[in-house]
Protein backbone atom coordinates (compact mmCIF):
# COMPACT_ATOMS: atom_id res chain seq x y z
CA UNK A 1 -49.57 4.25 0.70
CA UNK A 2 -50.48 6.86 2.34
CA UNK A 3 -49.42 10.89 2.22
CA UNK A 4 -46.59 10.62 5.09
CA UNK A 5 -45.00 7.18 3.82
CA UNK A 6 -45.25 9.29 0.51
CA UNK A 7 -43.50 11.98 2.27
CA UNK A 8 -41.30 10.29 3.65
CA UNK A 9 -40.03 8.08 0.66
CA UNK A 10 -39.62 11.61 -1.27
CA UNK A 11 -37.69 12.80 1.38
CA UNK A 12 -35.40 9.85 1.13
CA UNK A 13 -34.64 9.89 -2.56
CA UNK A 14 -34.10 13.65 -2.06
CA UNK A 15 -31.90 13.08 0.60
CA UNK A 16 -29.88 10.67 -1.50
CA UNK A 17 -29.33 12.54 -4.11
CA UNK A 18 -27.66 15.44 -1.24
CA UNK A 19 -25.70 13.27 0.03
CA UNK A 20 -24.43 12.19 -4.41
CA UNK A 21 -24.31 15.62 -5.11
CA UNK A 22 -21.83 16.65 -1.86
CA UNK A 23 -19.54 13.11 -2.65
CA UNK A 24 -19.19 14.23 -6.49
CA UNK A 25 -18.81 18.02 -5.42
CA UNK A 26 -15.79 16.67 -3.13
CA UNK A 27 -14.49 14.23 -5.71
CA UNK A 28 -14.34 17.15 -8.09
CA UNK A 29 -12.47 19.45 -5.46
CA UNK A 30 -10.22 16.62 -4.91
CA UNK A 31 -9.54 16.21 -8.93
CA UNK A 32 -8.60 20.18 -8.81
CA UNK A 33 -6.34 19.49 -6.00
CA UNK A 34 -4.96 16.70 -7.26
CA UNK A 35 -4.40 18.17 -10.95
CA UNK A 36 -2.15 20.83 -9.24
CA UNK A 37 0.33 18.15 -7.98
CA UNK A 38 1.68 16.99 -11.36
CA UNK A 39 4.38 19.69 -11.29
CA UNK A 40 5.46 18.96 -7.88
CA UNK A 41 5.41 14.75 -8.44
CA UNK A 42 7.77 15.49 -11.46
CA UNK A 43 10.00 17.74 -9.84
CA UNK A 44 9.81 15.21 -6.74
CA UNK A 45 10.67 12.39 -8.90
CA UNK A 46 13.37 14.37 -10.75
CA UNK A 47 15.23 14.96 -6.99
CA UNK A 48 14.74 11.17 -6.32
CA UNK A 49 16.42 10.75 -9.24
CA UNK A 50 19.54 13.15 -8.82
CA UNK A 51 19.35 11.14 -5.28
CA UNK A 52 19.48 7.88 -6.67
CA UNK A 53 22.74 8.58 -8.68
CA UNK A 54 24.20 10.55 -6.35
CA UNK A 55 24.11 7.35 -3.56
CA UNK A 56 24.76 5.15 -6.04
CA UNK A 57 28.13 7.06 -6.86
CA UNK A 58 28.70 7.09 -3.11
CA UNK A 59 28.48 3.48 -3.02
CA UNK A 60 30.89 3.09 -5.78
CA UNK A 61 33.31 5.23 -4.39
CA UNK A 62 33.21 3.32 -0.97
CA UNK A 63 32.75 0.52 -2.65
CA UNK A 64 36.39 0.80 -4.32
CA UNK A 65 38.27 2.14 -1.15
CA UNK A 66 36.74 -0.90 1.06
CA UNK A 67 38.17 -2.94 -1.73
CA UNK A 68 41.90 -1.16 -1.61
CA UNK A 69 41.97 -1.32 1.99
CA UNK A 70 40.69 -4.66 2.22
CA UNK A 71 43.81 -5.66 4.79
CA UNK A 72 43.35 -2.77 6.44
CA UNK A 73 40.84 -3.27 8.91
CA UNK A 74 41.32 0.33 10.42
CA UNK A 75 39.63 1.63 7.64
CA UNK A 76 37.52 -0.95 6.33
CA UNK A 77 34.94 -0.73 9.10
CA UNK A 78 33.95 3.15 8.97
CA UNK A 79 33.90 2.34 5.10
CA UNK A 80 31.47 -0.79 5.57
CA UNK A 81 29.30 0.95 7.88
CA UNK A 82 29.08 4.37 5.58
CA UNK A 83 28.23 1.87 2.67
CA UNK A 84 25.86 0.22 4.65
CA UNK A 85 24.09 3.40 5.43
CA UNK A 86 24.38 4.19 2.11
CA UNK A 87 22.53 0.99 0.83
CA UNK A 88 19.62 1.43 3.40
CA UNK A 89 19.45 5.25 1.88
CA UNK A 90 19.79 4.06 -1.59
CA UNK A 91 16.51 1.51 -0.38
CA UNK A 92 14.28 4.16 0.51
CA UNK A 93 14.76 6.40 -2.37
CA UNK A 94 14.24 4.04 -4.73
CA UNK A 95 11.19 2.70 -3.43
CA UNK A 96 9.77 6.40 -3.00
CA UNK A 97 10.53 6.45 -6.91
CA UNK A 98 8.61 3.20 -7.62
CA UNK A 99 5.84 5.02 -5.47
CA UNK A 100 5.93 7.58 -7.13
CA UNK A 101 5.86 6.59 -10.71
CA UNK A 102 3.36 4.24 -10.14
CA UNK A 103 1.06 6.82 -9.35
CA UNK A 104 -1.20 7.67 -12.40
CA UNK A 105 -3.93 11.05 -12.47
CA UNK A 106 -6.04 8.69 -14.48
CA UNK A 107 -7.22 6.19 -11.74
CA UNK A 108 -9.89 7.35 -9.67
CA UNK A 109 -9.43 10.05 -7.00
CA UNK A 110 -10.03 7.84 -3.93
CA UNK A 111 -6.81 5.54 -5.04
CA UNK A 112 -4.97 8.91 -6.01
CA UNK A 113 -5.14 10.40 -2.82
CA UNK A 114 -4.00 7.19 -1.04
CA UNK A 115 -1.08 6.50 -3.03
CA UNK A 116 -0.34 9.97 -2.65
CA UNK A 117 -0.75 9.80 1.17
CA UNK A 118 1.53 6.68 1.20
CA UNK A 119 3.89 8.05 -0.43
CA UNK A 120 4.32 11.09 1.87
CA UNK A 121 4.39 8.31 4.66
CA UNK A 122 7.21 6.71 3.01
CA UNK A 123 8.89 9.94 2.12
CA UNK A 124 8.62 11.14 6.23
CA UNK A 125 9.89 7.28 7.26
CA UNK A 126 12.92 7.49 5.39
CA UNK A 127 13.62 11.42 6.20
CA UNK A 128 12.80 10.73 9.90
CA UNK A 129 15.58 7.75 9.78
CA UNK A 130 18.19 9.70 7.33
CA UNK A 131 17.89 12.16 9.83
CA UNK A 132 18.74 10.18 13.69
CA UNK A 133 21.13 8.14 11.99
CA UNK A 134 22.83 9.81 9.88
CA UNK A 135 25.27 11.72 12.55
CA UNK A 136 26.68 8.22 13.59
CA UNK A 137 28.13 7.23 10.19
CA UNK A 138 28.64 10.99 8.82
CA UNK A 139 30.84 12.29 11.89
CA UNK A 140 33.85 9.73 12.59
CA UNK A 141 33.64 6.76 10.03
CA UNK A 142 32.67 9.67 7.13
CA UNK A 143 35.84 11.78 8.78
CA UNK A 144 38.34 8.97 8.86
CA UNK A 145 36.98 8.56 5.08
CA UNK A 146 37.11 11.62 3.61
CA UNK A 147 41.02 12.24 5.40
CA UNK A 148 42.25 9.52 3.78
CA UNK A 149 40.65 9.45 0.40
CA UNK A 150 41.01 13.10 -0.20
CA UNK A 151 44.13 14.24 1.33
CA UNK A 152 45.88 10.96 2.00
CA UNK A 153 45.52 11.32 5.80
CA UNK A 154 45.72 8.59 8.15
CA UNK A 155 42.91 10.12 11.04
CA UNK A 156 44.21 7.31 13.44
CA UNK A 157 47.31 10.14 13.89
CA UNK A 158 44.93 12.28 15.46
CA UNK A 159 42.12 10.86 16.92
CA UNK A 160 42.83 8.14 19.44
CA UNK A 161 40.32 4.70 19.85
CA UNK A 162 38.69 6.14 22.95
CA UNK A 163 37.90 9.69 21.48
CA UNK A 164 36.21 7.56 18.15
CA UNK A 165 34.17 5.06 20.85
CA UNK A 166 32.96 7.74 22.65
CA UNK A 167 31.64 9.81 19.30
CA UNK A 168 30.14 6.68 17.98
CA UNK A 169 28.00 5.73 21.33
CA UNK A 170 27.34 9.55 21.71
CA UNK A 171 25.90 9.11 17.99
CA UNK A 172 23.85 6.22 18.98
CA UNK A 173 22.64 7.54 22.58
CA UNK A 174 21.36 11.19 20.83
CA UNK A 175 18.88 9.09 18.86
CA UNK A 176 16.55 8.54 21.53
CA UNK A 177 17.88 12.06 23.15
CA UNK A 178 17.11 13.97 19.99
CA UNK A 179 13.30 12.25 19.58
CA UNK A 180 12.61 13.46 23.20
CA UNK A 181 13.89 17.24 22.56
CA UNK A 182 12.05 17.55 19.24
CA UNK A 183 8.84 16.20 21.38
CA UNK A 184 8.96 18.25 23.87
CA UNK A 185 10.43 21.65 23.17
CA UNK A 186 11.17 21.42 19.47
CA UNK A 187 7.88 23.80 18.77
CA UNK A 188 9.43 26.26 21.10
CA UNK A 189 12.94 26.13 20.35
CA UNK A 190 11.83 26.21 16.34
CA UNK A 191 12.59 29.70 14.71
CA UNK A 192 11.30 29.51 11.39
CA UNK A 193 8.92 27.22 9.71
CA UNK A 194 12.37 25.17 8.60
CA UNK A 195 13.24 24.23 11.77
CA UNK A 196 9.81 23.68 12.98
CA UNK A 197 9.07 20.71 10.00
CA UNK A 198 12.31 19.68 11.04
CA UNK A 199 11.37 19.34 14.68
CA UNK A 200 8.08 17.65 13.59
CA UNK A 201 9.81 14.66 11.55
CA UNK A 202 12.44 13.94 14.05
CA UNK A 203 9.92 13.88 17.42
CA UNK A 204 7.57 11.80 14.13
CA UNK A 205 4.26 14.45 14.67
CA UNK A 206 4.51 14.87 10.36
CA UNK A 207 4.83 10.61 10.33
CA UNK A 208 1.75 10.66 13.04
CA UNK A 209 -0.30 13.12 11.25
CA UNK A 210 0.02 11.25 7.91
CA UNK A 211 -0.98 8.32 8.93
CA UNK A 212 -3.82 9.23 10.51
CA UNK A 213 -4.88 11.05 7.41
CA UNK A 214 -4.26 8.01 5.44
CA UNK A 215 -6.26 5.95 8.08
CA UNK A 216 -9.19 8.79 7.49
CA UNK A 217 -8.95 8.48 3.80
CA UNK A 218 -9.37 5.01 3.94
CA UNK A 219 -12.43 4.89 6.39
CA UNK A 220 -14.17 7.35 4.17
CA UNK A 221 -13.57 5.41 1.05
CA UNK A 222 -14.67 2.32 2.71
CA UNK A 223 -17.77 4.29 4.01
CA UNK A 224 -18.66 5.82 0.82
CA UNK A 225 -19.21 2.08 -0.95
């Protein structure tokens, strides 16, 4: 062999053990990182939990009044559809709690990080819906609802069918109207960092942004094998 295939081979093994060094230098910053979410996971899975009962309360309470009003159809379908929002809610935060208790500090940091990243990705899905949908049910059917369960009120006294079909399309045609303010002028219209997060899950930049993290934490795991 001679002196440059010597060189060359030392410069290799040296340059090996760079490129070890930096991966367990960033696995160790990651660990640090990571270490400092066990707080925030419990108090994250402590509000999923309040969440959980809360819904599932909701449900019962719906649940009941669909099956008192059963021959009245005038109020069984704002109840049916508020209890089927309520369900789909109910969905989501359970699953984010599954996520979320599956995820252990003792598997390695490359599997932490994901499940962490997919959880946020589930998290921002499920906000991002709440969020579009939620006016539809929780304006007229909630209304008509709360009138009659809490005071005894019959809504139908005051609001006429034409005033609730026009609320309920309106709810269904700001969907698509809300994504494409929140897009385009929801950074400038945004006052505080509140509203500007707010702006970013409805026009979906947060959903975007962590899934392309989640794609890049994936290619480097895959490229670090």
């Amino acid at each position: 062999m001679t002196s440059l295939d010597a060189m060359k081979s030392a410069w290799e093994a040296q340059d090996r053990k760079i490129d070890e060094v930096l991966r367990i230098n960033r696995q160790l910053l990651a660990v640090a990182k990571l270490d400092r979410l066990r707080t925030p996971l419990r108090r994250f899975m402590t509000g999923l939990g309040v969440e959980i009962t809360l819904l599932a309360l909701a449900l019962l309470v719906v649940g009941n009044f669909i099956a008192g009003s059963v021959a009245e159809l005038r109020f069984v379908w704002p109840a049916a559809a508020l209890d089927l929002w309520l369900i789909l809610a109910l969905a989501f935060t359970v699953r984010q709690f599954v996520a979320a208790r599956r995820i252990a500090f003792e598997k390695p940091v490359a599997v932490l990080q994901r499940e962490i990243a997919d959880l946020r990705i589930l998290r921002l899905h499920a906000l991002r819906w709440e969020l579009l949908t939620g006016q539809i049910v929780w304006w007229v059917p909630f209304l008509i609802l709360a009138l009659k369960l809490l005071f005894g009120i019959d809504a139908y006294q005051y609001l006429s069918a034409t005033f609730i079909a026009v609320n309920l399309l309106f709810g269904v045609a700001l969907i698509p109207v809300a994504i494409w303010l929140a897009k385009r002028y929801g950074r400038a219209w945004a006052g505080s960092p509140f509203m500007r997060k707010l702006g970013d899950v409805i026009a979906g930049r947060s959903l975007t942004a962590a899934q392309n993290y989640a794609v890049a934490l994936s290619d480097f795991d895959s490229g670090s094998n």
